[in-house]
N, C-alpha and C. Protein backbone atom coordinates (compact mmCIF):
# COMPACT_ATOMS: atom_id res chain seq x y z
N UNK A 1 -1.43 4.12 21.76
CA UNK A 1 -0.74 5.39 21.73
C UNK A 1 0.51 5.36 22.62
N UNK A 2 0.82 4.82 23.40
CA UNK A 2 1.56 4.60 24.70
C UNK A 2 2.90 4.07 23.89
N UNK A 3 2.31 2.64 22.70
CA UNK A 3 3.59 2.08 22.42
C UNK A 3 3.95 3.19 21.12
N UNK A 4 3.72 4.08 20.51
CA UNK A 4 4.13 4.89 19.81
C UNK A 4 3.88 6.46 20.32
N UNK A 5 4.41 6.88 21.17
CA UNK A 5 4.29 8.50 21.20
C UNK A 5 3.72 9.08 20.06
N UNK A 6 4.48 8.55 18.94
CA UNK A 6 4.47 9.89 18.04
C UNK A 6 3.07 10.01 17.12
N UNK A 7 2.61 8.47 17.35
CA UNK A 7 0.90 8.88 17.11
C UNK A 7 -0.05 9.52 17.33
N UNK A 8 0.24 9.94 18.91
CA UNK A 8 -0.49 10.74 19.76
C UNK A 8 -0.66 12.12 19.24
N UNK A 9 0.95 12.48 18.74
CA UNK A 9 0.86 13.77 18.41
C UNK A 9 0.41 13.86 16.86
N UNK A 10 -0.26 12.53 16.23
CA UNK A 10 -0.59 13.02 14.92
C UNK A 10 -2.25 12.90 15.35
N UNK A 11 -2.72 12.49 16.03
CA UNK A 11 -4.04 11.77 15.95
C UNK A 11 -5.00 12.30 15.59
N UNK A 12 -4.85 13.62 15.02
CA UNK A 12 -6.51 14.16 14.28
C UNK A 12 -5.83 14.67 13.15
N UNK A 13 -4.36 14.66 12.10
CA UNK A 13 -3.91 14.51 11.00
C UNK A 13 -4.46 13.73 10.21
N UNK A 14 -4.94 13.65 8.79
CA UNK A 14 -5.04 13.27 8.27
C UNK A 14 -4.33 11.88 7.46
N UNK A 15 -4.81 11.13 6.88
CA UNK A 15 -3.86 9.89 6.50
C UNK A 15 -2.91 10.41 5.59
N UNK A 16 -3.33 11.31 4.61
CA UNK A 16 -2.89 11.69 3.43
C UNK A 16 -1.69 12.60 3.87
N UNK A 17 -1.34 13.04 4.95
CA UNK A 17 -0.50 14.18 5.63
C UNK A 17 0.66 12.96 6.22
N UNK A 18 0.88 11.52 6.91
CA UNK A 18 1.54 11.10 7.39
C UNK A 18 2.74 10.40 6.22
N UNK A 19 4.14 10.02 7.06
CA UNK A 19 4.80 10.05 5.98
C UNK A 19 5.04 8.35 6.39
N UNK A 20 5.67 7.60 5.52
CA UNK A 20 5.72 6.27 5.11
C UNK A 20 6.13 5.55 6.76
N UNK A 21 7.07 6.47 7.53
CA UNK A 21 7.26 5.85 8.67
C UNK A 21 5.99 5.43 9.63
N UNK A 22 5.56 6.93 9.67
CA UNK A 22 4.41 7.45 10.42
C UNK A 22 2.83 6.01 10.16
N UNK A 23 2.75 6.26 8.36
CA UNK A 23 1.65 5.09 8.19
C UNK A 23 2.53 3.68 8.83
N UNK A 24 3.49 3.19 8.49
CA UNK A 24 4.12 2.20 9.19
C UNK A 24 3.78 1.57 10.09
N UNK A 25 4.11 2.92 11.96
CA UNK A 25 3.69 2.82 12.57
C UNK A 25 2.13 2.68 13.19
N UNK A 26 1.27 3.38 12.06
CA UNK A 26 -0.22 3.22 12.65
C UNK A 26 -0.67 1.93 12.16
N UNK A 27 0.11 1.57 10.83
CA UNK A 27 -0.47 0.18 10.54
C UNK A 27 -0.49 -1.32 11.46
N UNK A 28 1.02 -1.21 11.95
CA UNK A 28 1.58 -1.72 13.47
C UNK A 28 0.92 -1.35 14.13
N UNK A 29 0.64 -0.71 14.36
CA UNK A 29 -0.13 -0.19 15.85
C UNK A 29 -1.67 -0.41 15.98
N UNK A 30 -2.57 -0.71 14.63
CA UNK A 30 -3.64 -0.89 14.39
C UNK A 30 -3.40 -2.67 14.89
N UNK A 31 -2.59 -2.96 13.82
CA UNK A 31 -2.43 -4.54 14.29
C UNK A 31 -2.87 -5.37 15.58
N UNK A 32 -1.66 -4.44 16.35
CA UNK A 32 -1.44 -4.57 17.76
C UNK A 32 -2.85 -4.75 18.76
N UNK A 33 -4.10 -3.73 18.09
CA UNK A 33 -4.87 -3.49 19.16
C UNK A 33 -5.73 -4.61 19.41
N UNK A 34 -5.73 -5.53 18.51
CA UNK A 34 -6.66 -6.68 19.27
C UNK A 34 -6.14 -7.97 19.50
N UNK A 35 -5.08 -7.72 20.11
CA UNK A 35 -4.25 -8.71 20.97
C UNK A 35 -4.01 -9.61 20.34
N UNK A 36 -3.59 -9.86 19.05
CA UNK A 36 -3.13 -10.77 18.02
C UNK A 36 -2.54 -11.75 18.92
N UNK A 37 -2.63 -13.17 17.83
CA UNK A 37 -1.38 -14.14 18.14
C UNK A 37 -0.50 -14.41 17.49
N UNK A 38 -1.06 -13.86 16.03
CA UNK A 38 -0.11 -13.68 14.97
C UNK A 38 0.21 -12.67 14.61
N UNK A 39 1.35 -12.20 13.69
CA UNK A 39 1.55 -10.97 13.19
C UNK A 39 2.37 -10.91 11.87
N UNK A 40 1.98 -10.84 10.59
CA UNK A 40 2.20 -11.04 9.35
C UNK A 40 3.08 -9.85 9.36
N UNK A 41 4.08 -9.99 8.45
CA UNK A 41 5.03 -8.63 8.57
C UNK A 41 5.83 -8.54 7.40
N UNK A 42 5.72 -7.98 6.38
CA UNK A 42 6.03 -7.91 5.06
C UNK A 42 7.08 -6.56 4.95
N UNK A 43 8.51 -6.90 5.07
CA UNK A 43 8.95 -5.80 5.09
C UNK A 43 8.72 -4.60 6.17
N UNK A 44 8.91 -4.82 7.07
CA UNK A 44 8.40 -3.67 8.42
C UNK A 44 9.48 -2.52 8.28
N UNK A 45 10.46 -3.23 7.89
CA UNK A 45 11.69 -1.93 8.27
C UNK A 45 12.08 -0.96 6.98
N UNK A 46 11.16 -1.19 5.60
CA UNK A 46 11.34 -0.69 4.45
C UNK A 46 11.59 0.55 4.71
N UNK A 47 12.35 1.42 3.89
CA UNK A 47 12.03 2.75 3.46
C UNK A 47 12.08 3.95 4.83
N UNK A 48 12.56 2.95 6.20
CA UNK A 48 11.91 3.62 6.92
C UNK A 48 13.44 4.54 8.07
N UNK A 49 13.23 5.71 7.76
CA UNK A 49 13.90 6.26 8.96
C UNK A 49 14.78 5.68 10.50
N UNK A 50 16.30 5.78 10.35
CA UNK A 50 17.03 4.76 11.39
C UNK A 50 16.28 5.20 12.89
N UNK A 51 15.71 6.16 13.04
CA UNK A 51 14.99 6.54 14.66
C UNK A 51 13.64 5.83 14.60
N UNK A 52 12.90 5.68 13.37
CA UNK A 52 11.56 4.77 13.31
C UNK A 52 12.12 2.95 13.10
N UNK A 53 12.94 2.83 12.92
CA UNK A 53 13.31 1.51 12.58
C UNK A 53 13.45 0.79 13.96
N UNK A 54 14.53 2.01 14.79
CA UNK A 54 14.65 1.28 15.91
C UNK A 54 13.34 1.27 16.58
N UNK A 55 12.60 1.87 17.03
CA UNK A 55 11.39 1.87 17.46
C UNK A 55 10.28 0.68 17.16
N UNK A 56 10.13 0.73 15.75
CA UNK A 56 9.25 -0.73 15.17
C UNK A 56 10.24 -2.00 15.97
N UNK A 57 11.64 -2.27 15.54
CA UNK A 57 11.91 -2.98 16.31
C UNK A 57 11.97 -3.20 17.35
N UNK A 58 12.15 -2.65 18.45
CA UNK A 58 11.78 -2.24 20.03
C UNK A 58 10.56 -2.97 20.23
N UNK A 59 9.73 -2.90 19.55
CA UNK A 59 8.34 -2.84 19.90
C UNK A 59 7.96 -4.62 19.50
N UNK A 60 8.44 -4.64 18.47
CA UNK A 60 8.23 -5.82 17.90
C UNK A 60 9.49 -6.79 18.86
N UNK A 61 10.39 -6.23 19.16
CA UNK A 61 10.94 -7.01 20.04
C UNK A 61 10.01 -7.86 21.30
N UNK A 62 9.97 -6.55 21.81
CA UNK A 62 8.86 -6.25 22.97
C UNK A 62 7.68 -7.47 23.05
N UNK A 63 7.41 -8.03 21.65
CA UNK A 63 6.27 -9.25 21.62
C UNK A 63 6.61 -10.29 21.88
N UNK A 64 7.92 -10.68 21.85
CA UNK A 64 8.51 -12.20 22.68
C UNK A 64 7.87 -13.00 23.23
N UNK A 65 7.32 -13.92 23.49
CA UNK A 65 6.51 -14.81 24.29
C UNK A 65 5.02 -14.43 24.26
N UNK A 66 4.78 -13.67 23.66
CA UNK A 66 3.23 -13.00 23.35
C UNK A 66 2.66 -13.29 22.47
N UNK A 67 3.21 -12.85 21.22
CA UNK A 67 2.94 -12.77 19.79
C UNK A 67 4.13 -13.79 18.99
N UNK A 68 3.26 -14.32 18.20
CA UNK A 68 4.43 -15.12 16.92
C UNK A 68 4.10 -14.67 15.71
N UNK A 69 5.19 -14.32 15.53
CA UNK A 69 5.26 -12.94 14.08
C UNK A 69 6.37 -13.65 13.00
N UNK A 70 5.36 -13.16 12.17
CA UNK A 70 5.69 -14.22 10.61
C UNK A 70 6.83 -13.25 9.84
N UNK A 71 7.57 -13.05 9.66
CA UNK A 71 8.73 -11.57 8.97
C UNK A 71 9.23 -12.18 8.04
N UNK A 72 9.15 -11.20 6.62
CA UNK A 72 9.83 -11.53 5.36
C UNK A 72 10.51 -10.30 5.81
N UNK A 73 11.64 -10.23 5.41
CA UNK A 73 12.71 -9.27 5.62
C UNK A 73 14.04 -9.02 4.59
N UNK A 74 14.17 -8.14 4.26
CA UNK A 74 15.62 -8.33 3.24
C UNK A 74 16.90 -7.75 4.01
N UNK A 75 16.91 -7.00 5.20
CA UNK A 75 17.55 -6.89 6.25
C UNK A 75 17.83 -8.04 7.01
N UNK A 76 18.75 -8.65 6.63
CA UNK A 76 18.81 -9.87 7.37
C UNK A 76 19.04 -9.38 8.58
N UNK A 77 20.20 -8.39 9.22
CA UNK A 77 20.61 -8.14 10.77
C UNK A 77 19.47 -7.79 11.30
N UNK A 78 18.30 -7.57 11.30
CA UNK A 78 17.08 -6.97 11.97
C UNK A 78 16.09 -8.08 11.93
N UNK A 79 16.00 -9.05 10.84
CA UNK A 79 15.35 -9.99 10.86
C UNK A 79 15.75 -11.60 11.90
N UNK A 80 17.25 -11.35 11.50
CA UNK A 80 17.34 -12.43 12.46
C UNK A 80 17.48 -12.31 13.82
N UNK A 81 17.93 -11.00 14.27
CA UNK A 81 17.77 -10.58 15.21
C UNK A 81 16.53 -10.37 16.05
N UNK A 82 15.53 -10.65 15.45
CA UNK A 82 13.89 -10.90 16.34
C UNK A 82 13.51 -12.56 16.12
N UNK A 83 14.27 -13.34 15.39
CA UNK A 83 13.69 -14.30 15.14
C UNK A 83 14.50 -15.55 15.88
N UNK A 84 13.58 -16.95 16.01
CA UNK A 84 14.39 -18.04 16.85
C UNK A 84 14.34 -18.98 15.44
N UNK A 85 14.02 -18.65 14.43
CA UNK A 85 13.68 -19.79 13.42
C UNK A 85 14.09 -18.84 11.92
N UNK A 86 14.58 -19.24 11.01
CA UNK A 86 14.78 -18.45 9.90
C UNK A 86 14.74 -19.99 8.79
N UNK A 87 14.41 -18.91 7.65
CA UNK A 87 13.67 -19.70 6.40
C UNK A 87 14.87 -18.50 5.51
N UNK A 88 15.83 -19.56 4.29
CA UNK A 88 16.72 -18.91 3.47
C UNK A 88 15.44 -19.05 1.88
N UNK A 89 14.96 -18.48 1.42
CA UNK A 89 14.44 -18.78 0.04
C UNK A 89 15.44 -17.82 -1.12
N UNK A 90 15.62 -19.04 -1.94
CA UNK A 90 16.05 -18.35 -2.92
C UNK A 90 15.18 -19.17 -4.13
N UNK A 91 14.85 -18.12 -5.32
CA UNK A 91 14.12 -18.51 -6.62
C UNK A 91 12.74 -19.14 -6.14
N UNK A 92 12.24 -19.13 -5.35
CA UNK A 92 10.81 -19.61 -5.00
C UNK A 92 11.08 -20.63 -3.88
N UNK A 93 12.37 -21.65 -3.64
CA UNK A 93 12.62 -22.80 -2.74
C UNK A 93 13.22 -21.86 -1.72
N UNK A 94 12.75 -23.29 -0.63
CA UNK A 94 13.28 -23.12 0.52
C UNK A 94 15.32 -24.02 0.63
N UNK A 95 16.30 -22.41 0.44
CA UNK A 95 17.89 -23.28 0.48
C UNK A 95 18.15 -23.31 1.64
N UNK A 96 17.45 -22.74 3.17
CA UNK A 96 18.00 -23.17 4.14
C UNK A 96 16.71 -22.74 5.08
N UNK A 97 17.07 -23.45 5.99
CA UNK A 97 16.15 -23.60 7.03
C UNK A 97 16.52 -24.13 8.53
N UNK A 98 16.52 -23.15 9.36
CA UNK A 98 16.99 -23.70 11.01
C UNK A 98 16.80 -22.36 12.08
N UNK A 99 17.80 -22.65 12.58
CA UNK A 99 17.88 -21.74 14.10
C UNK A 99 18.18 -20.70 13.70
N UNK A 100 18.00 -19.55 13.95
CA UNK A 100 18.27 -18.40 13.63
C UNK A 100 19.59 -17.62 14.07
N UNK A 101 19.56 -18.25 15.60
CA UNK A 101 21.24 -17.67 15.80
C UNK A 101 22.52 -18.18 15.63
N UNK A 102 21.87 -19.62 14.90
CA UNK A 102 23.03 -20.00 14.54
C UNK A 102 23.15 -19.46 12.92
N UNK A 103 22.32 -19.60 11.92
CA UNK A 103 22.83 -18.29 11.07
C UNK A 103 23.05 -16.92 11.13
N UNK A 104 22.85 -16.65 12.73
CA UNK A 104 23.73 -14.53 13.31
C UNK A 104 25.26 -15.25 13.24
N UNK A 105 25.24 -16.45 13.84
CA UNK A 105 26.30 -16.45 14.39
C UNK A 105 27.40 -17.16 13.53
N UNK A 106 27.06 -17.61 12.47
CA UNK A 106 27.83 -18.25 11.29
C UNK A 106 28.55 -17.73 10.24
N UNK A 107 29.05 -16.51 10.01
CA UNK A 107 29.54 -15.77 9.35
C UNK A 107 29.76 -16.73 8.08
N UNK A 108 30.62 -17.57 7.72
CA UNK A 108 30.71 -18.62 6.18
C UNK A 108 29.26 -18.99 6.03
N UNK A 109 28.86 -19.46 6.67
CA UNK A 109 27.24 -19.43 6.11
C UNK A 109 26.57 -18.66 5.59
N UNK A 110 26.59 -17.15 6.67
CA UNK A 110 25.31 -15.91 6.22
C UNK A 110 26.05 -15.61 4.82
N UNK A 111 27.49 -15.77 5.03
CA UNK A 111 27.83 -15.15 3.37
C UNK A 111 27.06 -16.32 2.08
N UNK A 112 27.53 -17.59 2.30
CA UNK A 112 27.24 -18.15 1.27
C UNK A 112 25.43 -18.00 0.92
N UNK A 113 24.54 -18.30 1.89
CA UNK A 113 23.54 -18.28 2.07
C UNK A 113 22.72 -16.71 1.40
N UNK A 114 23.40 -15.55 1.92
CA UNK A 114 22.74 -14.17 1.47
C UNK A 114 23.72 -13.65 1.25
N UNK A 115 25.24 -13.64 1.12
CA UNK A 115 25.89 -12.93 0.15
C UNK A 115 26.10 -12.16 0.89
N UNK A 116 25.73 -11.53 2.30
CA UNK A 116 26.37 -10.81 3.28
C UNK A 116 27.66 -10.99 4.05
């Protein structure tokens, strides 16, 4: 509850009453509680509100040296931005594969690579 306030204030709401951010966060937050070493992450930042986005990220930042978290992401700026390792797939293959800030920091690359 601590790393999400805003759970606190839902906590005897119903599931069916919370909105896509809200389940988001409890799903994260369920994750969280038994001290994972991993953390599978399928789209975390979908669909989701720019004040809940930053927050999931915050948090997921926050796991650095703790947790090693697996992220498929179509946000590349949010994805590579938590990550030290990035995987490019296109059509089922792997087209690139390395350091992560060196594709933040490669602009002719991130374009050719994702078209950003």
């Amino acid at each position: 509850m601590d790393t999400f306030p805003r759970l606190h204030q839902l906590r005897h709401a119903s599931g069916g009453t919370l909105s896509g951010g809200e389940l988001q966060l409890l799903a994260i937050g369920r994750a969280l509680m038994g001290n994972v070493e991993l953390l599978l992450l399928d789209e975390p930042f979908e669909g989701l509100a720019p004040t809940i986005v930053e927050t999931v990220w915050n948090v997921l930042h926050a796991l650095e040296g703790e947790t090693t978290l697996l992220l498929v992401e179509q946000n590349a700026d949010l994805g590579l931005a938590l990550a030290e390792r990035a995987y490019v797939i296109n059509n089922g293959a792997i087209a690139w594969s390395g350091d992560a800030a060196m594709l933040r920091g490669q602009d002719d690359l991130r374009r050719r690579l994702l078209g950003v």
